[in-house]
PDB file of N, CA and C in Angstrom:
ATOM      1  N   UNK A   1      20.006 -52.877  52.126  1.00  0.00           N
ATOM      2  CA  UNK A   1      19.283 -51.691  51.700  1.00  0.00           C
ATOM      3  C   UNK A   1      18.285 -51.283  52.765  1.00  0.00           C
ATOM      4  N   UNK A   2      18.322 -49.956  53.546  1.00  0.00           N
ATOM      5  CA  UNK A   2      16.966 -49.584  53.756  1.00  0.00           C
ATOM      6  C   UNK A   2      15.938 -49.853  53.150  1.00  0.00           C
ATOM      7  N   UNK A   3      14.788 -49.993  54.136  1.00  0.00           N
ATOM      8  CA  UNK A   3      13.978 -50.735  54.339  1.00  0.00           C
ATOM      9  C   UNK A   3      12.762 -48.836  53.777  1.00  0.00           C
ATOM     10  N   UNK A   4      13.109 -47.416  53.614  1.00  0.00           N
ATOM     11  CA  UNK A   4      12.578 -46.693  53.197  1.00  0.00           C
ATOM     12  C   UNK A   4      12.870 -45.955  51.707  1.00  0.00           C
ATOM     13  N   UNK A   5      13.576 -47.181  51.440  1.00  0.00           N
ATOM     14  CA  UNK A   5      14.105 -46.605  49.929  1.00  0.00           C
ATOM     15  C   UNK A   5      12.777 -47.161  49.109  1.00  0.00           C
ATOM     16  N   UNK A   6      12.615 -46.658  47.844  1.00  0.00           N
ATOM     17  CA  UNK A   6      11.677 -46.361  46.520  1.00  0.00           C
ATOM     18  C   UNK A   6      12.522 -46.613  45.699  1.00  0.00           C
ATOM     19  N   UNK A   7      12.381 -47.590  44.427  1.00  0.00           N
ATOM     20  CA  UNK A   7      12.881 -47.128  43.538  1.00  0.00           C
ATOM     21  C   UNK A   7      11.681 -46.958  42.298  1.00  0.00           C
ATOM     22  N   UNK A   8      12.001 -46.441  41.089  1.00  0.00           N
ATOM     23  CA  UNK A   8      11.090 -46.533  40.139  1.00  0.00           C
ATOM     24  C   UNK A   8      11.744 -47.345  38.992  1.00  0.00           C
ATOM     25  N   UNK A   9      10.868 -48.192  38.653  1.00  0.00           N
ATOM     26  CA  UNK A   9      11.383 -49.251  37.058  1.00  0.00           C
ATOM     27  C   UNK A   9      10.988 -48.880  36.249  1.00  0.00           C
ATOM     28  N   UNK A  10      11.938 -48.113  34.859  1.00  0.00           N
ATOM     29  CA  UNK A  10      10.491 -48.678  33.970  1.00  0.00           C
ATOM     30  C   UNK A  10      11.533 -49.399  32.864  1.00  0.00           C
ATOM     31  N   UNK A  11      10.582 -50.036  32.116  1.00  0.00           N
ATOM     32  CA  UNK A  11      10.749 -51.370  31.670  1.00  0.00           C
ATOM     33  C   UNK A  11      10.205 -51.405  29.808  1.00  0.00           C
ATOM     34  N   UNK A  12      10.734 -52.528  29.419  1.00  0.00           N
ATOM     35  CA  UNK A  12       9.935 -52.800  27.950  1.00  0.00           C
ATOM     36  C   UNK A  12       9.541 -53.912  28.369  1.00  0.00           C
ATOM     37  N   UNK A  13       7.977 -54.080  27.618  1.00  0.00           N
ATOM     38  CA  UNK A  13       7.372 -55.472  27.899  1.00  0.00           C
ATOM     39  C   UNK A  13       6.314 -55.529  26.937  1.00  0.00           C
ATOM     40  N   UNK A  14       6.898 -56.554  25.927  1.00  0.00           N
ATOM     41  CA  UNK A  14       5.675 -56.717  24.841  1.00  0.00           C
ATOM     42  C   UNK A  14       5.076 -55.584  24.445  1.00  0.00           C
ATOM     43  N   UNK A  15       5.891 -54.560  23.483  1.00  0.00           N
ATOM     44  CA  UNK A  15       5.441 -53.204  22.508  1.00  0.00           C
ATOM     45  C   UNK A  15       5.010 -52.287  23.851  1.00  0.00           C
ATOM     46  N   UNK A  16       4.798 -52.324  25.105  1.00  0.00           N
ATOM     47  CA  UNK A  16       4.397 -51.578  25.951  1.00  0.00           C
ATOM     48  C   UNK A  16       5.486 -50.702  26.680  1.00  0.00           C
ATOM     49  N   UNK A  17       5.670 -49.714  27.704  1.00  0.00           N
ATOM     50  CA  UNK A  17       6.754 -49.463  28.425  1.00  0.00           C
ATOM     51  C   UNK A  17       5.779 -49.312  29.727  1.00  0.00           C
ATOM     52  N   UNK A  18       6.154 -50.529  31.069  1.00  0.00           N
ATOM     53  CA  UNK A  18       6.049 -50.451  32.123  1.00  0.00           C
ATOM     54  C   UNK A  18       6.777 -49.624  33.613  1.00  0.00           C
ATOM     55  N   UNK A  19       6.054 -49.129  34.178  1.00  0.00           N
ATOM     56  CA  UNK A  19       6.918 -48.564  35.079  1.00  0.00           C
ATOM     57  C   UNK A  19       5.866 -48.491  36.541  1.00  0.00           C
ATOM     58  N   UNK A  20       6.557 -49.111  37.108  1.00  0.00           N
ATOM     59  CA  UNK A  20       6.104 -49.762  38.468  1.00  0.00           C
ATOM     60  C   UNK A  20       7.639 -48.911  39.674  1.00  0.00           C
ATOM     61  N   UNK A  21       7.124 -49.502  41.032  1.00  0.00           N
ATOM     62  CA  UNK A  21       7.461 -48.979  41.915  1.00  0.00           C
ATOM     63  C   UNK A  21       7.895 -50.466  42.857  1.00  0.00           C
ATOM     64  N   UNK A  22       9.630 -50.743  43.251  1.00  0.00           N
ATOM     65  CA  UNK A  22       9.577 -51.331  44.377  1.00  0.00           C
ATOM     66  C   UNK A  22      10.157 -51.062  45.611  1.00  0.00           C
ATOM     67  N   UNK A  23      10.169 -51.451  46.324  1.00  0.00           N
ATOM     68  CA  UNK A  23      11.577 -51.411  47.880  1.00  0.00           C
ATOM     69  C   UNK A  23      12.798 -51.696  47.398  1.00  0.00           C
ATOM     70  N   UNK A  24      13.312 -52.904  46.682  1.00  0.00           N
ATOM     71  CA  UNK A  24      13.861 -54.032  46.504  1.00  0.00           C
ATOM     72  C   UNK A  24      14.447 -53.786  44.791  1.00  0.00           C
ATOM     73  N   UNK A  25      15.760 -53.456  44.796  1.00  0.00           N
ATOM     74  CA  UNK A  25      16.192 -53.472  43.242  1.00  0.00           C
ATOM     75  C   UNK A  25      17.427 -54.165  43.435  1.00  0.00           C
ATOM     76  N   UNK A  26      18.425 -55.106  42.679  1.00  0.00           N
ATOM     77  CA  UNK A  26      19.206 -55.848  42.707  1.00  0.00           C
ATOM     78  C   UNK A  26      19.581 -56.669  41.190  1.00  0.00           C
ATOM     79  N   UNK A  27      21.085 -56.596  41.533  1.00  0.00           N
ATOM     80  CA  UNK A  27      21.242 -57.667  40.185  1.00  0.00           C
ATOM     81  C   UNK A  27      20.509 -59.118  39.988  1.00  0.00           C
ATOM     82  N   UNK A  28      20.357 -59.596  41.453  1.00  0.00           N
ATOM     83  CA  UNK A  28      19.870 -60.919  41.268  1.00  0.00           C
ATOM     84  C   UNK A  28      20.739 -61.695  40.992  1.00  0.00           C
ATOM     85  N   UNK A  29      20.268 -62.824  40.930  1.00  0.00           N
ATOM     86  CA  UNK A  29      21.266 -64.429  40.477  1.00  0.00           C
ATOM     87  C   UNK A  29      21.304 -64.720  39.526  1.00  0.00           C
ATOM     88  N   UNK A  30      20.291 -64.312  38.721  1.00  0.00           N
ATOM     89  CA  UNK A  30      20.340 -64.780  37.315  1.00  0.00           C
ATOM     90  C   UNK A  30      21.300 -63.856  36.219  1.00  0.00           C
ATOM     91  N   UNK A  31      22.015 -64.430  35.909  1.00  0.00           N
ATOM     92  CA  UNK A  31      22.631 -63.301  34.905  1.00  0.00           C
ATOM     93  C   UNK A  31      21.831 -62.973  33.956  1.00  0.00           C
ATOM     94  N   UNK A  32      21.835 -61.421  33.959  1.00  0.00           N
ATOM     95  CA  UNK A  32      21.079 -60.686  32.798  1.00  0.00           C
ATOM     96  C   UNK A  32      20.324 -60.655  33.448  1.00  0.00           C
ATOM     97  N   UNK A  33      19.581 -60.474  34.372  1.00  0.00           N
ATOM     98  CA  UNK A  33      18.070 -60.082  34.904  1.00  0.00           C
ATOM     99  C   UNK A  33      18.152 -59.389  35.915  1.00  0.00           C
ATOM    100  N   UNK A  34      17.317 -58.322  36.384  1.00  0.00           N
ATOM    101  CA  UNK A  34      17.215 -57.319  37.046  1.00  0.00           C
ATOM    102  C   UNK A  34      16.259 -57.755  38.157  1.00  0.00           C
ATOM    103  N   UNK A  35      16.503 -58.335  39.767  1.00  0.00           N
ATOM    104  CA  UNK A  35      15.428 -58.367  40.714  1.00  0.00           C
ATOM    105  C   UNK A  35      14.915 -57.567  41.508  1.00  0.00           C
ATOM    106  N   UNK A  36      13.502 -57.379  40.495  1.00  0.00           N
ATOM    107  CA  UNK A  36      12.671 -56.526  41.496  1.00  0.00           C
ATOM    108  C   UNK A  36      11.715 -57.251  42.557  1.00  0.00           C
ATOM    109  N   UNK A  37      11.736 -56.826  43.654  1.00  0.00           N
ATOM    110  CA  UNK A  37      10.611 -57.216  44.836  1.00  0.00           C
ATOM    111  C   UNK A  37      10.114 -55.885  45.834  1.00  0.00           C
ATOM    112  N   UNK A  38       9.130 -56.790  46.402  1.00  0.00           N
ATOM    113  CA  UNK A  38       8.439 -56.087  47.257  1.00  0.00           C
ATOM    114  C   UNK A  38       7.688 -54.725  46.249  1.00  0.00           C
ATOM    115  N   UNK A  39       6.782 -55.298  45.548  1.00  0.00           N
ATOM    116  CA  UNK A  39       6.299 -53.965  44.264  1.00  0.00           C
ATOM    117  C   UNK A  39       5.260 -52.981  45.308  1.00  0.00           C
ATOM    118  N   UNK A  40       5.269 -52.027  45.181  1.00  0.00           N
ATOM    119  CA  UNK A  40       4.413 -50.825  45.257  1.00  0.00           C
ATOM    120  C   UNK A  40       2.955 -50.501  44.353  1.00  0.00           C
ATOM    121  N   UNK A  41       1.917 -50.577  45.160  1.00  0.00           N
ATOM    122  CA  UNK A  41       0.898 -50.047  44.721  1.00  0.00           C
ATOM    123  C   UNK A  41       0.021 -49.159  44.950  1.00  0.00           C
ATOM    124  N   UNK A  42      -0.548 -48.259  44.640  1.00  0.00           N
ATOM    125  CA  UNK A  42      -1.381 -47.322  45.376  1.00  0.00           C
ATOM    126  C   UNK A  42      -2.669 -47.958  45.961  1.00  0.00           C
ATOM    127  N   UNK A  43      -2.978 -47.424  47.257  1.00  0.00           N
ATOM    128  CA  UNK A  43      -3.970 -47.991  48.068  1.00  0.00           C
ATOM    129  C   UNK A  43      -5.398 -47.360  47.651  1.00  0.00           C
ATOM    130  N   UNK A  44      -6.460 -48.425  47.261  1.00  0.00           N
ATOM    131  CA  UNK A  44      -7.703 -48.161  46.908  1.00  0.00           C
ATOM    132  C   UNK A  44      -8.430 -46.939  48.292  1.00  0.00           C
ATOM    133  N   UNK A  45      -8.151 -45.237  47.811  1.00  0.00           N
ATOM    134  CA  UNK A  45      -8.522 -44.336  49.005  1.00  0.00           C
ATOM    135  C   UNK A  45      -9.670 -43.606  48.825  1.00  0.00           C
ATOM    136  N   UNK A  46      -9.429 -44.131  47.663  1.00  0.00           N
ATOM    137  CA  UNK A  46     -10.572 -43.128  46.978  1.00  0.00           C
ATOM    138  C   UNK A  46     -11.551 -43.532  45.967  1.00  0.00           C
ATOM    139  N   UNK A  47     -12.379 -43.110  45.039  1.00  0.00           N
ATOM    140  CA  UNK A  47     -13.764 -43.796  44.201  1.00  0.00           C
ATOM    141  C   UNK A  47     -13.058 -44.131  42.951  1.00  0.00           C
ATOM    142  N   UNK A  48     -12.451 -42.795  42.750  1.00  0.00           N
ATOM    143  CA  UNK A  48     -10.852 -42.633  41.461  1.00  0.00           C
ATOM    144  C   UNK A  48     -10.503 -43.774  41.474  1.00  0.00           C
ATOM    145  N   UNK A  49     -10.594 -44.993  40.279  1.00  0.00           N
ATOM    146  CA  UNK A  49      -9.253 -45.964  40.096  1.00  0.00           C
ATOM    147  C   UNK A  49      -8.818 -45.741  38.773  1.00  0.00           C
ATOM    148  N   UNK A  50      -7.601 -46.098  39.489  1.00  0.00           N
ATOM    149  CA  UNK A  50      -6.448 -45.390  37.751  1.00  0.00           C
ATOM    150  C   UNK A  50      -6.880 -47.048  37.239  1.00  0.00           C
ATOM    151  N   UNK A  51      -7.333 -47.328  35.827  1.00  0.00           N
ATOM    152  CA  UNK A  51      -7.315 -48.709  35.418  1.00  0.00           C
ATOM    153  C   UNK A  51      -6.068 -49.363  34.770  1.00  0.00           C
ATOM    154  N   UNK A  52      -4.762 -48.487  34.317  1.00  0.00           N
ATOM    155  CA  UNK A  52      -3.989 -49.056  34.398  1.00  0.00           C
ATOM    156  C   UNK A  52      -3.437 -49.001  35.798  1.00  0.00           C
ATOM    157  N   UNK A  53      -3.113 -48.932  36.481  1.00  0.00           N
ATOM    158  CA  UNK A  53      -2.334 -48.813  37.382  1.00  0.00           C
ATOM    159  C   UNK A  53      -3.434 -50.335  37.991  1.00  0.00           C
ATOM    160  N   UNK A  54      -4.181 -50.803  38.242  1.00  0.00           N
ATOM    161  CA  UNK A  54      -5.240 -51.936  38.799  1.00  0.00           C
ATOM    162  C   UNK A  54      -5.331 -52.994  37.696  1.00  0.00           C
ATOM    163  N   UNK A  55      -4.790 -52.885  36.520  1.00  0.00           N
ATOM    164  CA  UNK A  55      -4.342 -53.902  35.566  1.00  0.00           C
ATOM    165  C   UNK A  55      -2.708 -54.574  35.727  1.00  0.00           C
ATOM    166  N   UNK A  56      -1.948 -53.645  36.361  1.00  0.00           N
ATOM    167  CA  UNK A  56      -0.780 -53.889  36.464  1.00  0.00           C
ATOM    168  C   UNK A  56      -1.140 -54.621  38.152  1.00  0.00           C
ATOM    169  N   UNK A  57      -1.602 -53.913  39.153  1.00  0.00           N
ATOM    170  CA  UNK A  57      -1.867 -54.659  40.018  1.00  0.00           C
ATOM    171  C   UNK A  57      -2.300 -56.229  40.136  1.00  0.00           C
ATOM    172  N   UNK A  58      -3.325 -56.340  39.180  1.00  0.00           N
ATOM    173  CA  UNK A  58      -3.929 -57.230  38.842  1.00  0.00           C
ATOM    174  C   UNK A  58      -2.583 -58.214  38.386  1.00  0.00           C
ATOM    175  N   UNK A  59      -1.934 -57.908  37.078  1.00  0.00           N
ATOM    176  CA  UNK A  59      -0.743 -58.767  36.222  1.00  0.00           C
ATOM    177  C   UNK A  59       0.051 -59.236  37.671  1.00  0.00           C
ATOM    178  N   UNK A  60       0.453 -58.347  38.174  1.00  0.00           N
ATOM    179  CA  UNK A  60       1.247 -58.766  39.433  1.00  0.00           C
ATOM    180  C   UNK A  60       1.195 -59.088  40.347  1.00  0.00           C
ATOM    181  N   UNK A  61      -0.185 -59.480  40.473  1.00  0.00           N
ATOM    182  CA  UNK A  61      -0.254 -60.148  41.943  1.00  0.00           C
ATOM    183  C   UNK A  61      -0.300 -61.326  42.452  1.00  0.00           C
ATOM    184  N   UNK A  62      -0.045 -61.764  43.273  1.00  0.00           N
ATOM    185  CA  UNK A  62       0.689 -63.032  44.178  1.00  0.00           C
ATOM    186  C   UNK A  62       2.506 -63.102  43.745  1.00  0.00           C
ATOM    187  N   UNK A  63       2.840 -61.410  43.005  1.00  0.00           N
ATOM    188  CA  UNK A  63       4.578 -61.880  42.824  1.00  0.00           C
ATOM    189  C   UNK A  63       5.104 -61.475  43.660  1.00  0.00           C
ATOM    190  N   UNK A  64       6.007 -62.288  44.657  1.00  0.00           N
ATOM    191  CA  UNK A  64       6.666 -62.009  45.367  1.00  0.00           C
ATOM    192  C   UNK A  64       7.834 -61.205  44.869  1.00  0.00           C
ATOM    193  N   UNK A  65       8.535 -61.774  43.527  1.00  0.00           N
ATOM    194  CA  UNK A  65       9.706 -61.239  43.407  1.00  0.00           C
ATOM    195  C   UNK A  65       9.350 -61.595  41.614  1.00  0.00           C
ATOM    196  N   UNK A  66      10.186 -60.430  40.885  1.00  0.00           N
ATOM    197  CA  UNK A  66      10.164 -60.327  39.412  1.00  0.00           C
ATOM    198  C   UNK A  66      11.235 -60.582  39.072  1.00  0.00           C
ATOM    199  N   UNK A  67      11.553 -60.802  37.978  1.00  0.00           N
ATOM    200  CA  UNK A  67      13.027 -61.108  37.224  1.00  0.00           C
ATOM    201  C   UNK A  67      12.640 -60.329  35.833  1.00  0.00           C
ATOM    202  N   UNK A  68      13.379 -58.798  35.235  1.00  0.00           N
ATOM    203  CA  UNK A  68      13.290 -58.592  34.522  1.00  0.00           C
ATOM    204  C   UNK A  68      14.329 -58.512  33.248  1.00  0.00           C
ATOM    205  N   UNK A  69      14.472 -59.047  31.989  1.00  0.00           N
ATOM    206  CA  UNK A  69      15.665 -58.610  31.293  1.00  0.00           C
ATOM    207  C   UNK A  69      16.407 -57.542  31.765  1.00  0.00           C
ATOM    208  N   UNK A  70      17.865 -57.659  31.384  1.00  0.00           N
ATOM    209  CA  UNK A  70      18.607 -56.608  31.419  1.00  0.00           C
ATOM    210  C   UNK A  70      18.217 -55.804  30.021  1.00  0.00           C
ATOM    211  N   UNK A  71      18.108 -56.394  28.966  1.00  0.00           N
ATOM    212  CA  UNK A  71      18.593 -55.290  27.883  1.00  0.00           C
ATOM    213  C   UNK A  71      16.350 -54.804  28.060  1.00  0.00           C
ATOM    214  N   UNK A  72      15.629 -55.118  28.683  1.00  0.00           N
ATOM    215  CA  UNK A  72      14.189 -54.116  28.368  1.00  0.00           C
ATOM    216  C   UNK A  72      14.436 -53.182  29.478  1.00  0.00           C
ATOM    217  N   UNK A  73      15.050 -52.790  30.452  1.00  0.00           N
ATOM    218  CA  UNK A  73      15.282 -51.993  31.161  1.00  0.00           C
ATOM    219  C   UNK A  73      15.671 -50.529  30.894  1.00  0.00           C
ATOM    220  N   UNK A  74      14.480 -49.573  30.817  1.00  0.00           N
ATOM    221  CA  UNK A  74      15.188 -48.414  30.457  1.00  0.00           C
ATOM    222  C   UNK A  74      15.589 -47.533  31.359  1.00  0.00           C
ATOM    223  N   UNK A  75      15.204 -47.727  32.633  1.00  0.00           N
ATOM    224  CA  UNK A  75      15.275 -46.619  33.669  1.00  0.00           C
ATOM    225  C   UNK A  75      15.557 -47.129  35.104  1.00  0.00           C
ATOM    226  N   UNK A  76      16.146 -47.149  35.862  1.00  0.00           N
ATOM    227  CA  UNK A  76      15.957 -47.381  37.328  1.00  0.00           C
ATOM    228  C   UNK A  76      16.067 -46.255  37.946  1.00  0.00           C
ATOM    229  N   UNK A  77      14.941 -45.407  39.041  1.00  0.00           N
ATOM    230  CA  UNK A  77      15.646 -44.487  39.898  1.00  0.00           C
ATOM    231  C   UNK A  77      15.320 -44.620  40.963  1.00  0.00           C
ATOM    232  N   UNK A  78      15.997 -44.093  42.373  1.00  0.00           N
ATOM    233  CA  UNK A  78      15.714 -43.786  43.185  1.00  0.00           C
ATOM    234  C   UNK A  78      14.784 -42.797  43.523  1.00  0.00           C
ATOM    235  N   UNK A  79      13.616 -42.651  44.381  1.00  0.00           N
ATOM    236  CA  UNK A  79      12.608 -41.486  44.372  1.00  0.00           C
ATOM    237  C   UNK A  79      12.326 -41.556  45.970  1.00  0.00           C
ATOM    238  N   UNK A  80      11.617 -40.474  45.968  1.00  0.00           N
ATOM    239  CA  UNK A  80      11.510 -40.115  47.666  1.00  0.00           C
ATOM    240  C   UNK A  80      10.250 -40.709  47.844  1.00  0.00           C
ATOM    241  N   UNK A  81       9.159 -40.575  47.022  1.00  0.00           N
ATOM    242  CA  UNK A  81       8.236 -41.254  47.326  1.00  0.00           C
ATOM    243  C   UNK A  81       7.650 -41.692  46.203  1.00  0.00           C
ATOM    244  N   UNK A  82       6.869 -42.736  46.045  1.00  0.00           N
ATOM    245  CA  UNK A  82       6.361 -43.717  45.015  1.00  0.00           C
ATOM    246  C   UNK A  82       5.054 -43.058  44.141  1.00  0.00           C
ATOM    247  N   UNK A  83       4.603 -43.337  42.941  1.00  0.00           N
ATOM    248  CA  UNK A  83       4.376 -42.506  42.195  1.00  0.00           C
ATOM    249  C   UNK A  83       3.034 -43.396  41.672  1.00  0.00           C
ATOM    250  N   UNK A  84       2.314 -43.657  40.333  1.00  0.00           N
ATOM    251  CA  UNK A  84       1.090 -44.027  40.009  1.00  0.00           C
ATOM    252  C   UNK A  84       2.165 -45.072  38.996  1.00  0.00           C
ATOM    253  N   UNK A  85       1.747 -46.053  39.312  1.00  0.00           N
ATOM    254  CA  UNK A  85       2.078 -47.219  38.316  1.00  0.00           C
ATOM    255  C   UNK A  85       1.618 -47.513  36.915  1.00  0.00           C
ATOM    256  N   UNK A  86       2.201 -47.395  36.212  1.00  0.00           N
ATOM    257  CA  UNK A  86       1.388 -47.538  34.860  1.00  0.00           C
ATOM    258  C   UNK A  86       1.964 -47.901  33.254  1.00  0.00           C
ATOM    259  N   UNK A  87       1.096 -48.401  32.344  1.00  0.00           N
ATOM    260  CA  UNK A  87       1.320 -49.005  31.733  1.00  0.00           C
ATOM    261  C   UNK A  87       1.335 -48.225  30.364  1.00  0.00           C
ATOM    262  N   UNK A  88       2.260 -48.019  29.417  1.00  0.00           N
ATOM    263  CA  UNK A  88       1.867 -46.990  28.297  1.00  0.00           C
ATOM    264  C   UNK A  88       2.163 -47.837  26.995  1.00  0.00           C
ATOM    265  N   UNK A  89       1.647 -47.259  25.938  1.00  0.00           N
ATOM    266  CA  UNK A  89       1.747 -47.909  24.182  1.00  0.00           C
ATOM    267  C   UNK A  89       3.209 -47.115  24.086  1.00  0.00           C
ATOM    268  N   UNK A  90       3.756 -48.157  23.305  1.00  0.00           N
ATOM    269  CA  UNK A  90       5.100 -47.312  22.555  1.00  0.00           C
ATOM    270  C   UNK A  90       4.831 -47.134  20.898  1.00  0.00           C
ATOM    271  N   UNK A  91       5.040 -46.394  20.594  1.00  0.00           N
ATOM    272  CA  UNK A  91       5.128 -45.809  19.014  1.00  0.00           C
ATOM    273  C   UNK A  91       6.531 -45.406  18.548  1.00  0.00           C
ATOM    274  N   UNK A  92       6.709 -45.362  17.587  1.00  0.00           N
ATOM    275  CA  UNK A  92       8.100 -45.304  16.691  1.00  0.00           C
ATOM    276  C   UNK A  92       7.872 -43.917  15.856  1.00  0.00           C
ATOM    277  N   UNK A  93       6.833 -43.434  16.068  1.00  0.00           N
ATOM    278  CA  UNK A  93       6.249 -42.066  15.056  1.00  0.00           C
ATOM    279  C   UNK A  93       7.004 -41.005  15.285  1.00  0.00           C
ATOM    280  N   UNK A  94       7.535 -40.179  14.335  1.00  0.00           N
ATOM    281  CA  UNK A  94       8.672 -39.291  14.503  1.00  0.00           C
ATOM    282  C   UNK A  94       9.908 -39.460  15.310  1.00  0.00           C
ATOM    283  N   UNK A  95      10.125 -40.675  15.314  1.00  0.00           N
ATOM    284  CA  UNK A  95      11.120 -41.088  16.635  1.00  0.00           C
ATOM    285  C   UNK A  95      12.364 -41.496  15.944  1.00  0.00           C
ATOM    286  N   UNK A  96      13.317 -41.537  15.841  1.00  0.00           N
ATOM    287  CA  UNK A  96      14.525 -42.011  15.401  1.00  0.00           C
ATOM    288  C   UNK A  96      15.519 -43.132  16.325  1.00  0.00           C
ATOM    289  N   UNK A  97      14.759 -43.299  17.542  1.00  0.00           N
ATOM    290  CA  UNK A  97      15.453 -43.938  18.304  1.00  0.00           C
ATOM    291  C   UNK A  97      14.269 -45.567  18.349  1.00  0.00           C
ATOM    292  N   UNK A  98      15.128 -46.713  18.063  1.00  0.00           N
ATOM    293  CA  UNK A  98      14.686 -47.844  17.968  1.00  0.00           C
ATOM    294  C   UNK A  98      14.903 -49.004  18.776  1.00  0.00           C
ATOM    295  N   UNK A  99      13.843 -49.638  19.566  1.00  0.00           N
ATOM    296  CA  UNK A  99      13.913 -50.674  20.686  1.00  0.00           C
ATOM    297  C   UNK A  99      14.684 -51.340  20.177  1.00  0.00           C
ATOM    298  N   UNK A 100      15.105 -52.144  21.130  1.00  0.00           N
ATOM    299  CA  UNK A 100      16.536 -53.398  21.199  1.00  0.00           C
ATOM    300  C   UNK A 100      15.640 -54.272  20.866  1.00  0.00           C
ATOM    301  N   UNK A 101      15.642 -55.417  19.604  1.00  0.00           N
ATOM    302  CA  UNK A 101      15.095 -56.193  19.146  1.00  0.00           C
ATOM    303  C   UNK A 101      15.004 -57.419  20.527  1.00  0.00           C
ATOM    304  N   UNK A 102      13.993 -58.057  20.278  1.00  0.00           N
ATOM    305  CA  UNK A 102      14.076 -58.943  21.453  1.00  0.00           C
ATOM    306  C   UNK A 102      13.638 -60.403  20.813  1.00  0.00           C
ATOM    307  N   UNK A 103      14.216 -61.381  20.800  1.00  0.00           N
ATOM    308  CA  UNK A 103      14.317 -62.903  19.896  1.00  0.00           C
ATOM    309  C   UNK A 103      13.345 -63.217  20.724  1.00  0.00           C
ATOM    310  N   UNK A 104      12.416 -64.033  19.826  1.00  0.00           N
ATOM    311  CA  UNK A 104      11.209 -64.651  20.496  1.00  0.00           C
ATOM    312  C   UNK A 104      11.030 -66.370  19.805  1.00  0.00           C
ATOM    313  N   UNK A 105      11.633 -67.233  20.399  1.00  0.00           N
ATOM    314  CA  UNK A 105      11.089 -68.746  19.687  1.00  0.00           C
ATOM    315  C   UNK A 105      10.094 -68.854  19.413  1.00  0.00           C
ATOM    316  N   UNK A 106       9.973 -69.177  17.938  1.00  0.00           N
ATOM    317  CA  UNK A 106       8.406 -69.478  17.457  1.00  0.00           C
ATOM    318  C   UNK A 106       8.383 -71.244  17.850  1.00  0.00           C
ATOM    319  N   UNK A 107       7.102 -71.771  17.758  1.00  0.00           N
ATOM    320  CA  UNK A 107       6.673 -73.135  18.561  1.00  0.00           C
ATOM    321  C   UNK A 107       6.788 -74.073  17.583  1.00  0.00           C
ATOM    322  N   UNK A 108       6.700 -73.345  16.102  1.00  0.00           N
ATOM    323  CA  UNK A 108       6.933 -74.008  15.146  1.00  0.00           C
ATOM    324  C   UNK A 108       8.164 -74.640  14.527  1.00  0.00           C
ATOM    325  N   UNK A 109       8.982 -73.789  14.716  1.00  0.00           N
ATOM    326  CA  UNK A 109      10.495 -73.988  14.293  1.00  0.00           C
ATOM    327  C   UNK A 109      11.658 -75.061  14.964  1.00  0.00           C
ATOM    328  N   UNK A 110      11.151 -76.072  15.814  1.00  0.00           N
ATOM    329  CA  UNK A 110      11.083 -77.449  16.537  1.00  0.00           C
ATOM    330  C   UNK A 110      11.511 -78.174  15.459  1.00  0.00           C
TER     331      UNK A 110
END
């Protein structure tokens, strides 16, 4: 892959929908998981900080490389240039369309 490609993710993650920015999109090794690397962030230029976009910075930093489900994946695109990273609430309110349940082991059930 060029080394000037963008792509944009966005993602389900714990009731939230993430959407971040990397170089680097790939099936990966793991089956079922989506590898993202090399993430994109906007450079502190100004007084302006977006606080999600510096919370997600924050969540992600020291990752070299992510491994995300296949089935929380709602979007991958290609973009010309990289965009504000950020983190949003999902709601079900007037919506008819319903997240892919996602199995979670409780600690108890051992």
């Amino acid at each position: 892959m060029s080394d000037n490609q963008i792509f944009k993710v966005i993602f389900h993650n714990q009731s939230k929908v993430y959407e971040i920015y990397a170089q680097n999109v790939d099936h990966g090794i793991m089956f079922g998981f989506i590898e993202v690397e090399e993430l994109i962030f906007g450079e502190k230029t100004s007084l302006v900080v977006d606080p999600t976009e510096e919370s997600l910075k924050n969540e992600f930093e020291g990752v070299k490389r992510t491994y995300i489900p296949m089935h929380s994946i709602i979007r991958i695109d290609e973009v010309t240039k990289e965009g504000t990273a950020k983190i949003t609430e999902t709601s079900n309110n007037g919506s008819n369309v319903m997240p892919f349940p996602v199995y979670t082991k409780s600690s108890d059930s051992d």
